[in-house]
N, C-alpha and C. Protein backbone atom coordinates (compact mmCIF):
# COMPACT_ATOMS: atom_id res chain seq x y z
N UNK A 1 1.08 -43.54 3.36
CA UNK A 1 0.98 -44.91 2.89
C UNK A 1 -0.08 -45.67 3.70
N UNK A 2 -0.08 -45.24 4.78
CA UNK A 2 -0.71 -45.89 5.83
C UNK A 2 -2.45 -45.78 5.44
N UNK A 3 -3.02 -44.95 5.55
CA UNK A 3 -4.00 -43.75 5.09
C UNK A 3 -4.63 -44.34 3.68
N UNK A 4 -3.46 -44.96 2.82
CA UNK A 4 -4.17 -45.44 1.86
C UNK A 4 -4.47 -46.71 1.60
N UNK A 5 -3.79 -47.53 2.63
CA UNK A 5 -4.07 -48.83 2.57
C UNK A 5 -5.41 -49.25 3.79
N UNK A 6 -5.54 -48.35 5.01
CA UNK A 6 -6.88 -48.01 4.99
C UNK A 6 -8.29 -47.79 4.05
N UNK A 7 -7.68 -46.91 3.56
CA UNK A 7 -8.97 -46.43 2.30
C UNK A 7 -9.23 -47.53 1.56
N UNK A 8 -7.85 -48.43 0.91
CA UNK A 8 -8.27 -49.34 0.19
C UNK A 8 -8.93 -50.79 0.76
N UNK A 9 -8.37 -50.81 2.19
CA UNK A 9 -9.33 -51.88 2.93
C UNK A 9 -11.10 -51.08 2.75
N UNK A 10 -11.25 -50.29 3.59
CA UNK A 10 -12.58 -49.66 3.74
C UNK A 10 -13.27 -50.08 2.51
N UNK A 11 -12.64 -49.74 1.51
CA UNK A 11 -13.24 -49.57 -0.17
C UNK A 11 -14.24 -51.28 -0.95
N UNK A 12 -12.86 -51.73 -0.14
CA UNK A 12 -13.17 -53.62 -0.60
C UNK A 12 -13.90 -53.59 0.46
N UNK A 13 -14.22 -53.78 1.77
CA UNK A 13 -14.96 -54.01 2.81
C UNK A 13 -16.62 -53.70 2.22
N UNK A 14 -16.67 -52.26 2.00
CA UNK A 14 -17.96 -51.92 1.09
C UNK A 14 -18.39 -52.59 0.07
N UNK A 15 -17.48 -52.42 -0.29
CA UNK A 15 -17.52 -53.10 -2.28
C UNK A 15 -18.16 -55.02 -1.79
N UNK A 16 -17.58 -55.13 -0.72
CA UNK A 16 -17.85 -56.38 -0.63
C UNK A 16 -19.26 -56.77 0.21
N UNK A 17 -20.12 -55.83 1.10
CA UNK A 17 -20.71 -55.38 1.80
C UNK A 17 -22.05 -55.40 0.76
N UNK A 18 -21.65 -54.41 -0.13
CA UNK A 18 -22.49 -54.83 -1.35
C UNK A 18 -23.09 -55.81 -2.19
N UNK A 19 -21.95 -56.87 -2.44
CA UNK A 19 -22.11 -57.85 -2.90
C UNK A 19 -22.87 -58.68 -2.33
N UNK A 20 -22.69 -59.01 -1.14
CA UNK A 20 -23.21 -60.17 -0.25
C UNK A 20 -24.45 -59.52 0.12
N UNK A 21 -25.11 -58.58 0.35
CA UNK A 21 -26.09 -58.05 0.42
C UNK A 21 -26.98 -58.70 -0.88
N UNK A 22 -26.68 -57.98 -1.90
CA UNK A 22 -27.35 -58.43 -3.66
C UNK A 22 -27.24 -60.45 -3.38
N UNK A 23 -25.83 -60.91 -3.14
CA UNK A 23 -26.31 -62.62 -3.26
C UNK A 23 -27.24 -62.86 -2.61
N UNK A 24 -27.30 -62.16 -1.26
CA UNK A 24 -28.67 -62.80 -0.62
C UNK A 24 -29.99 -62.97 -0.73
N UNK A 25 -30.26 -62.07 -1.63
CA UNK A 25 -31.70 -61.64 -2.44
C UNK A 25 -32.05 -63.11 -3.12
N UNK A 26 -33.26 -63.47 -2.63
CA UNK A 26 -33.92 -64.81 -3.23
C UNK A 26 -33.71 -64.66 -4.82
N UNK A 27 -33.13 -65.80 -5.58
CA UNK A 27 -33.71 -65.54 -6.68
C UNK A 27 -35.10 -65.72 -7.21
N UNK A 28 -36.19 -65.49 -6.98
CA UNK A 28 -37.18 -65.46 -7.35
C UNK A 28 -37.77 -63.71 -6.80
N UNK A 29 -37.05 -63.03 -5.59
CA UNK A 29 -37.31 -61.93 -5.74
C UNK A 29 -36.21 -60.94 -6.85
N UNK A 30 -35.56 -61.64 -7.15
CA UNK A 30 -34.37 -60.80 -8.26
C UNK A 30 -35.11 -61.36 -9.57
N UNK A 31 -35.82 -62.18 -10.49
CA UNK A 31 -36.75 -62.13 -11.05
C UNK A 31 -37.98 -61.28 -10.90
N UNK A 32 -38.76 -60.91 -10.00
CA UNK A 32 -39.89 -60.42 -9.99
C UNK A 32 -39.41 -59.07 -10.22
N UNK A 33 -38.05 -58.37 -9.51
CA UNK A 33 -37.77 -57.00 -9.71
C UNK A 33 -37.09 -56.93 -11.65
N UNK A 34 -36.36 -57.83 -11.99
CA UNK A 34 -36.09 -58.11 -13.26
C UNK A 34 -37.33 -57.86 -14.30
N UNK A 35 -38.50 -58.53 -14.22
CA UNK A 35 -39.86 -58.69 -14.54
C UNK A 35 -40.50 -56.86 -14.80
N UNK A 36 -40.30 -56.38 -13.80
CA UNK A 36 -40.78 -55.09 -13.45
C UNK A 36 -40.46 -53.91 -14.34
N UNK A 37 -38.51 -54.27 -13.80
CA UNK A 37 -37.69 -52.95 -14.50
C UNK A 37 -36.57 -53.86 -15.27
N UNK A 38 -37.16 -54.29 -16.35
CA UNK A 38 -35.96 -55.55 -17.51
C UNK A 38 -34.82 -53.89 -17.40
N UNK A 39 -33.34 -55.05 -17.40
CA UNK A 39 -32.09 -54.15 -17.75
C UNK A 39 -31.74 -53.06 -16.82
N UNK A 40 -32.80 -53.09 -15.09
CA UNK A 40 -32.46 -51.82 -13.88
C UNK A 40 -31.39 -52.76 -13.43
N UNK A 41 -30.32 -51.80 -12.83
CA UNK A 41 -29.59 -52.08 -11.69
C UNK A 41 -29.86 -51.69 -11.04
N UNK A 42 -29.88 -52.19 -9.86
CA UNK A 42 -30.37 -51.67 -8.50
C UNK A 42 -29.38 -52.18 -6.92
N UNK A 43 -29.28 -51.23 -6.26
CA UNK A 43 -28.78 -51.74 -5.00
C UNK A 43 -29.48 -52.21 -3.70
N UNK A 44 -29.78 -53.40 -3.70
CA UNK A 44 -30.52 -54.24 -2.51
C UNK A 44 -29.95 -53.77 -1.01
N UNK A 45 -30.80 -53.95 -0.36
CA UNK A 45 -31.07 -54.13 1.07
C UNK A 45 -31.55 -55.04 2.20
N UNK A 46 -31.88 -55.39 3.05
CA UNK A 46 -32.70 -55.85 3.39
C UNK A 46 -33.54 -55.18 4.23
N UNK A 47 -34.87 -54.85 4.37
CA UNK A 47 -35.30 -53.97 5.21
C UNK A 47 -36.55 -54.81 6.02
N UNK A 48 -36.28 -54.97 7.66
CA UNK A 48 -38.09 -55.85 8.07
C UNK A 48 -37.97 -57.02 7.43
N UNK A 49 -37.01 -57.73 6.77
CA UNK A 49 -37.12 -59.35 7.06
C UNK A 49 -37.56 -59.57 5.34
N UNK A 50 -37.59 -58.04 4.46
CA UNK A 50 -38.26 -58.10 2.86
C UNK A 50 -36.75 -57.71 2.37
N UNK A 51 -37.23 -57.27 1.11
CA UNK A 51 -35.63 -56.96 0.41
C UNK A 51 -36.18 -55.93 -0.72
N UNK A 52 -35.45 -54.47 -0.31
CA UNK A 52 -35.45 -53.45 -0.65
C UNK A 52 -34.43 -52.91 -2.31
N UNK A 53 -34.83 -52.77 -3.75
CA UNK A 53 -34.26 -52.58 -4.67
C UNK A 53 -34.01 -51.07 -4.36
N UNK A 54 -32.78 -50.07 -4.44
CA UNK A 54 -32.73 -48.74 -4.92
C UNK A 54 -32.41 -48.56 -5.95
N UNK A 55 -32.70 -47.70 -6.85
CA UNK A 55 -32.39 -47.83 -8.10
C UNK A 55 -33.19 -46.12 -9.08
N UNK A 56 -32.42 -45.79 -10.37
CA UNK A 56 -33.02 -44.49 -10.55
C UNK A 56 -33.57 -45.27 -11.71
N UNK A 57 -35.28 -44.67 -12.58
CA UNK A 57 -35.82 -45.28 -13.59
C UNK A 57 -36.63 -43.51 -13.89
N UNK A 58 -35.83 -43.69 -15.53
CA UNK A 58 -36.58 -42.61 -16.07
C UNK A 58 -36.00 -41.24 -15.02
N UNK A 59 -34.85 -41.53 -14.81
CA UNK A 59 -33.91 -39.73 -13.51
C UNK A 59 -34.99 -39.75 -12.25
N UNK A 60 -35.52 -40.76 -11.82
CA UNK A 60 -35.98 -40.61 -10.62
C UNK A 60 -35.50 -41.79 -9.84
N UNK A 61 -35.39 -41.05 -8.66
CA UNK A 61 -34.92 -42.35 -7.24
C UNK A 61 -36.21 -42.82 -7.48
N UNK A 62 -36.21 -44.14 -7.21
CA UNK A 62 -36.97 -44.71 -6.99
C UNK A 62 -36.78 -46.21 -5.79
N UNK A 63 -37.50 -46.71 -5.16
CA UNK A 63 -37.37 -48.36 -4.54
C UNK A 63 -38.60 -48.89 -4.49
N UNK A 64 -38.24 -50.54 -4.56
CA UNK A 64 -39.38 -50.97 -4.40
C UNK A 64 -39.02 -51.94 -3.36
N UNK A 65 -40.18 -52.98 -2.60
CA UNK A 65 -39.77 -53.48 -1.75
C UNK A 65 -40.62 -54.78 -1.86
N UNK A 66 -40.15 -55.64 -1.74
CA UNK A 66 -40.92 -56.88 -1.99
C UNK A 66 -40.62 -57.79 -0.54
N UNK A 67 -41.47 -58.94 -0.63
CA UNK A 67 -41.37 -59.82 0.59
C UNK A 67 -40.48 -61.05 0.47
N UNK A 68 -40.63 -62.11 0.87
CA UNK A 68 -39.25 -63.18 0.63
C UNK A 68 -40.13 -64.03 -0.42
N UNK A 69 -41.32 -63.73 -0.67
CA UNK A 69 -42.08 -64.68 -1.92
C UNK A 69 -42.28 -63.95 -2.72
N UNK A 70 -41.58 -62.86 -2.99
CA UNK A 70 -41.46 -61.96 -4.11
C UNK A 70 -43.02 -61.34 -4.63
N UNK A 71 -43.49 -61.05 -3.39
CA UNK A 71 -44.83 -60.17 -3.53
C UNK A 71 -44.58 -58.66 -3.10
N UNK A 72 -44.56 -57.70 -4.60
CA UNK A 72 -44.47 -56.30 -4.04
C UNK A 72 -45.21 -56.05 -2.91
N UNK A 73 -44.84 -54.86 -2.03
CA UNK A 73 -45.31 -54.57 -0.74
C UNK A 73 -45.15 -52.97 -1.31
N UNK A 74 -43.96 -52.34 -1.79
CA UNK A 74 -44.70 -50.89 -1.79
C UNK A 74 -43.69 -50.27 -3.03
N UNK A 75 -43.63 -49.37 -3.73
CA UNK A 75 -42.67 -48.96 -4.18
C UNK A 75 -42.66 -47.33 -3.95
N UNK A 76 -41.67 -46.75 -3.64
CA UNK A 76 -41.22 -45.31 -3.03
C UNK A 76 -40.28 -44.45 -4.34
N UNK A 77 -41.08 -43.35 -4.56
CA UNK A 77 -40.78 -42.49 -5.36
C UNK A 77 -40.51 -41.39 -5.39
N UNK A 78 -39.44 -41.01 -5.32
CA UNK A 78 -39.13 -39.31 -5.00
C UNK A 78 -40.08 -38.06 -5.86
N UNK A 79 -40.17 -37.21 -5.22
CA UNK A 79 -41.06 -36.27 -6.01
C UNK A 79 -40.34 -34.88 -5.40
N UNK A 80 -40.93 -33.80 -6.47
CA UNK A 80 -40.45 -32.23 -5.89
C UNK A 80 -41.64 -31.90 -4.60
N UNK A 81 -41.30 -30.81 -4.28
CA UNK A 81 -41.84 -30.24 -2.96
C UNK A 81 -42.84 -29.94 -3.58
N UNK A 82 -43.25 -29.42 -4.67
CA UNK A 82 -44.67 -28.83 -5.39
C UNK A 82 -45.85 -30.30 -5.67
N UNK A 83 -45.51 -31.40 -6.02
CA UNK A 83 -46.27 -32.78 -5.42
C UNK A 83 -46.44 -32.98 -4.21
N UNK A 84 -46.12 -32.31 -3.07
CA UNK A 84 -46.34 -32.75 -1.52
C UNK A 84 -47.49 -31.95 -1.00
N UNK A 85 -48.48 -32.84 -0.38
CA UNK A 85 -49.71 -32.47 0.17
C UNK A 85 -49.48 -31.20 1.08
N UNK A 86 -50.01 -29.87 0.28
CA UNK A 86 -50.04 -28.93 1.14
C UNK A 86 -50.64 -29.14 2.62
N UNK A 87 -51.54 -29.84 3.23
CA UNK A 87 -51.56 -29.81 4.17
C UNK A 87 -50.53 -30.48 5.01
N UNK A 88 -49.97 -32.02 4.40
CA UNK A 88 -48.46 -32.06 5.08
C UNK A 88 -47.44 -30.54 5.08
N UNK A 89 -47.46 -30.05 3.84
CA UNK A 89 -46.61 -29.07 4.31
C UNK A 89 -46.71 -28.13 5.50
N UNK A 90 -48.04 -27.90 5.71
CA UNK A 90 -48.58 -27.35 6.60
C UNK A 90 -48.38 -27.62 7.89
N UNK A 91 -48.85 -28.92 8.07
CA UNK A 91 -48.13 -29.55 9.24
C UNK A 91 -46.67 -29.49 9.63
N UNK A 92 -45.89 -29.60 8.80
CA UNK A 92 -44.57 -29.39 9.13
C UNK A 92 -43.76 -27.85 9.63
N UNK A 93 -44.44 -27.04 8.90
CA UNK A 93 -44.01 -25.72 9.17
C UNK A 93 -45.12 -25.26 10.47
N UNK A 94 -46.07 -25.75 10.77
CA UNK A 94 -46.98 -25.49 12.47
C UNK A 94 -45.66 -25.65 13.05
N UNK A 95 -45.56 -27.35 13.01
CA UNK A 95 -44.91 -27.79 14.05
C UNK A 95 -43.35 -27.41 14.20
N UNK A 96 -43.10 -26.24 13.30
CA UNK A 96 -41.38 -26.51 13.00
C UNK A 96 -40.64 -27.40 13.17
N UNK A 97 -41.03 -28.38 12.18
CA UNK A 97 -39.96 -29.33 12.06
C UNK A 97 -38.50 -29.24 11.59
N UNK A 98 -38.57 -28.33 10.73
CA UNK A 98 -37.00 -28.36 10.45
C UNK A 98 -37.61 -28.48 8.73
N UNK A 99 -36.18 -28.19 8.34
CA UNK A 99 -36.07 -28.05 6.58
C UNK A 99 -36.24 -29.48 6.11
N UNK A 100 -36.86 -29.77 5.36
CA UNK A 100 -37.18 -31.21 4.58
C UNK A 100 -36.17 -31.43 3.44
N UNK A 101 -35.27 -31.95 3.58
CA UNK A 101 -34.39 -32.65 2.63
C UNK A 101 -34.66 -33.71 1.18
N UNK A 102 -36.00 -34.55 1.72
CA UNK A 102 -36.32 -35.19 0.55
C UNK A 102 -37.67 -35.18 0.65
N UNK A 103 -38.55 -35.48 -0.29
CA UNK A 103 -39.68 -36.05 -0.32
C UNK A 103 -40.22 -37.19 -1.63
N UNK A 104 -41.13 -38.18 -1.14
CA UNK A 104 -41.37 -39.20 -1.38
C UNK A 104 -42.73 -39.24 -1.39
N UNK A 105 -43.18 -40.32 -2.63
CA UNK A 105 -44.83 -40.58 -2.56
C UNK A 105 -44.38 -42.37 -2.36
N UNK A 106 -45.05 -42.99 -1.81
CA UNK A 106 -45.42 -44.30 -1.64
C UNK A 106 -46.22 -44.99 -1.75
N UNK A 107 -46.54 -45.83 -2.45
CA UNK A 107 -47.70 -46.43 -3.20
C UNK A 107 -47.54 -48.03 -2.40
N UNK A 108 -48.52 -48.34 -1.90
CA UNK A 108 -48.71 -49.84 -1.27
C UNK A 108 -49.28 -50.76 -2.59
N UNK A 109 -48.98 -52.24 -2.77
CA UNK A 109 -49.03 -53.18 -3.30
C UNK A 109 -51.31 -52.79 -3.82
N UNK A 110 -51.66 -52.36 -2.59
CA UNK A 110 -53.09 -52.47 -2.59
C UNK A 110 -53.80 -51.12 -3.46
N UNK A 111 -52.70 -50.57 -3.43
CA UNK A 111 -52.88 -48.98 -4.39
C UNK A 111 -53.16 -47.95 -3.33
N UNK A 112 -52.67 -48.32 -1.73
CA UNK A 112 -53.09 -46.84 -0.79
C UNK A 112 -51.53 -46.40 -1.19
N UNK A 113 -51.90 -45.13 -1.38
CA UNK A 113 -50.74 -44.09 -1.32
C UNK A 113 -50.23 -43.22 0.08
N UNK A 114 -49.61 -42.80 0.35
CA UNK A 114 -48.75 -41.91 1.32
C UNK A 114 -47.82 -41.39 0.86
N UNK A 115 -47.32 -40.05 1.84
CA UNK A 115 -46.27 -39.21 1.20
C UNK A 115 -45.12 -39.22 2.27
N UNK A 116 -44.02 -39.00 2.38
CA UNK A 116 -42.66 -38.82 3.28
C UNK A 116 -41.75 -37.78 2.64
N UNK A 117 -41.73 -37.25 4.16
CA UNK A 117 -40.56 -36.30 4.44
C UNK A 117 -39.93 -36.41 5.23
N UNK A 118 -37.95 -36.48 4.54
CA UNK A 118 -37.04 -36.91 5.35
C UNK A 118 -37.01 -35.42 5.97
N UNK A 119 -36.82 -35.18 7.72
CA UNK A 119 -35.91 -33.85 8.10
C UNK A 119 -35.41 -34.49 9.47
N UNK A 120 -33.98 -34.42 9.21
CA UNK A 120 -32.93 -34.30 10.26
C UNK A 120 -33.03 -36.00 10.66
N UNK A 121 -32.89 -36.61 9.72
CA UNK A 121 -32.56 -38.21 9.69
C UNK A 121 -34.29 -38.98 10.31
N UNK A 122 -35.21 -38.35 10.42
CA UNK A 122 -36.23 -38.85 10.78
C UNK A 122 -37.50 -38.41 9.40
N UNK A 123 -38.15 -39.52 9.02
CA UNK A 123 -38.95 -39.60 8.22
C UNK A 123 -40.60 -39.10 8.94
N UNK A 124 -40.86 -38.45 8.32
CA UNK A 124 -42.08 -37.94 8.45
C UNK A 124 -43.19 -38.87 7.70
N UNK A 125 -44.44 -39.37 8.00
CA UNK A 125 -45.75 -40.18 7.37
C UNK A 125 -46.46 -39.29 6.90
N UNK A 126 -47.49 -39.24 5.88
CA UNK A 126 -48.53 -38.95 6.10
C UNK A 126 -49.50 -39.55 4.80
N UNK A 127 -51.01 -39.65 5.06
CA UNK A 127 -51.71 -40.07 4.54
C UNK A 127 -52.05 -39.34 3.24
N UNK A 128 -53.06 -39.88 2.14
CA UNK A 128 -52.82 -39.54 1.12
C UNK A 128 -53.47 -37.86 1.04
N UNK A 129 -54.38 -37.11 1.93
CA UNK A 129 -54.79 -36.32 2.15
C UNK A 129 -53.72 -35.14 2.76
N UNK A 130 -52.48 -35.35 3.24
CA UNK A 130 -51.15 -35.34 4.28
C UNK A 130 -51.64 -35.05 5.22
N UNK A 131 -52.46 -35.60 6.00
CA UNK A 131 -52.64 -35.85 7.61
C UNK A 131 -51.45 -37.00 8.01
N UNK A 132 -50.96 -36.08 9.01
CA UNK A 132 -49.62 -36.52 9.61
C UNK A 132 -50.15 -38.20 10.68
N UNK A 133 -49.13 -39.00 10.14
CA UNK A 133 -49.43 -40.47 10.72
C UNK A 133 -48.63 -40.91 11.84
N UNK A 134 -47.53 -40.97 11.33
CA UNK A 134 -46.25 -41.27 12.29
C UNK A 134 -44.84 -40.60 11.88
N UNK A 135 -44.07 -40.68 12.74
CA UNK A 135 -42.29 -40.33 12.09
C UNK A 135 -41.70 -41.91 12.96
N UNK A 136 -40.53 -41.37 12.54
CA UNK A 136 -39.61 -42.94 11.98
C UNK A 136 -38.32 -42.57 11.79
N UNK A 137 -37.30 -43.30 12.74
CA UNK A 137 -36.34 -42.14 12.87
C UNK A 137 -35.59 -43.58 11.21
N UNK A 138 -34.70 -43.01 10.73
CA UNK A 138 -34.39 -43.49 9.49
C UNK A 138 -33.01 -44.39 10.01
């Protein structure tokens, strides 16, 4: 009994965690993402002081990330391992990094692109060529 009235606190705690997250989103950045993807749901964040949509469009993860004046800044797109810059791949298996769990292309507001690979909770950079930039623990 005990065990489940836990679970059901935890559950509302989230559930509610959620919510207040999404109210906080300017409305004028919940328009601009509305504008974008009419009829997406998406689960907000806040990420760096901007506010982060997750959301799947067309069976792909996708996010985008806008600023508090509702100016896109980047949107992040999952892709298969066969889209990832063989020379990032390259880099990763030199350096044995470890098995790559996800990968991502990222497109900046200005049209520079980059690619990411999550391995072992730390994000991997790299440029649109995959010359390795930075990691970033997640």
């Amino acid at each position: 009994m005990k065990t489940k009235i836990l679970l059901a606190g935890l559950f509302a705690g989230i559930s509610l965690m959620g919510f207040s997250q999404s109210k906080n989103v300017p409305a004028a950045v919940k328009t601009a993402f509305e504008h974008q993807y009419p009829g997406t749901k998406a689960k907000w964040e806040q990420e760096d002081g901007n506010y982060e949509a997750a959301f799947t469009s067309k069976g792909v993860k996708t996010s985008v990330v806008y600023d508090k004046d509702a100016r896109l800044i980047e949107t992040e797109t999952a892709i298969s391992g066969g889209a990832f810059p063989k020379a990032a791949k390259d880099y990763i298996t030199r350096k044995k990094l470890g098995t790559v769990s996800e990968t991502a292309k990222i497109t900046k507001a200005d049209g520079t692109v980059s690619y990411e690979a999550e391995i072992k909770k730390t994000d991997y950079l790299f440029d649109e060529k995959g010359t390795f930039l930075r990691a970033q623990k997640d």
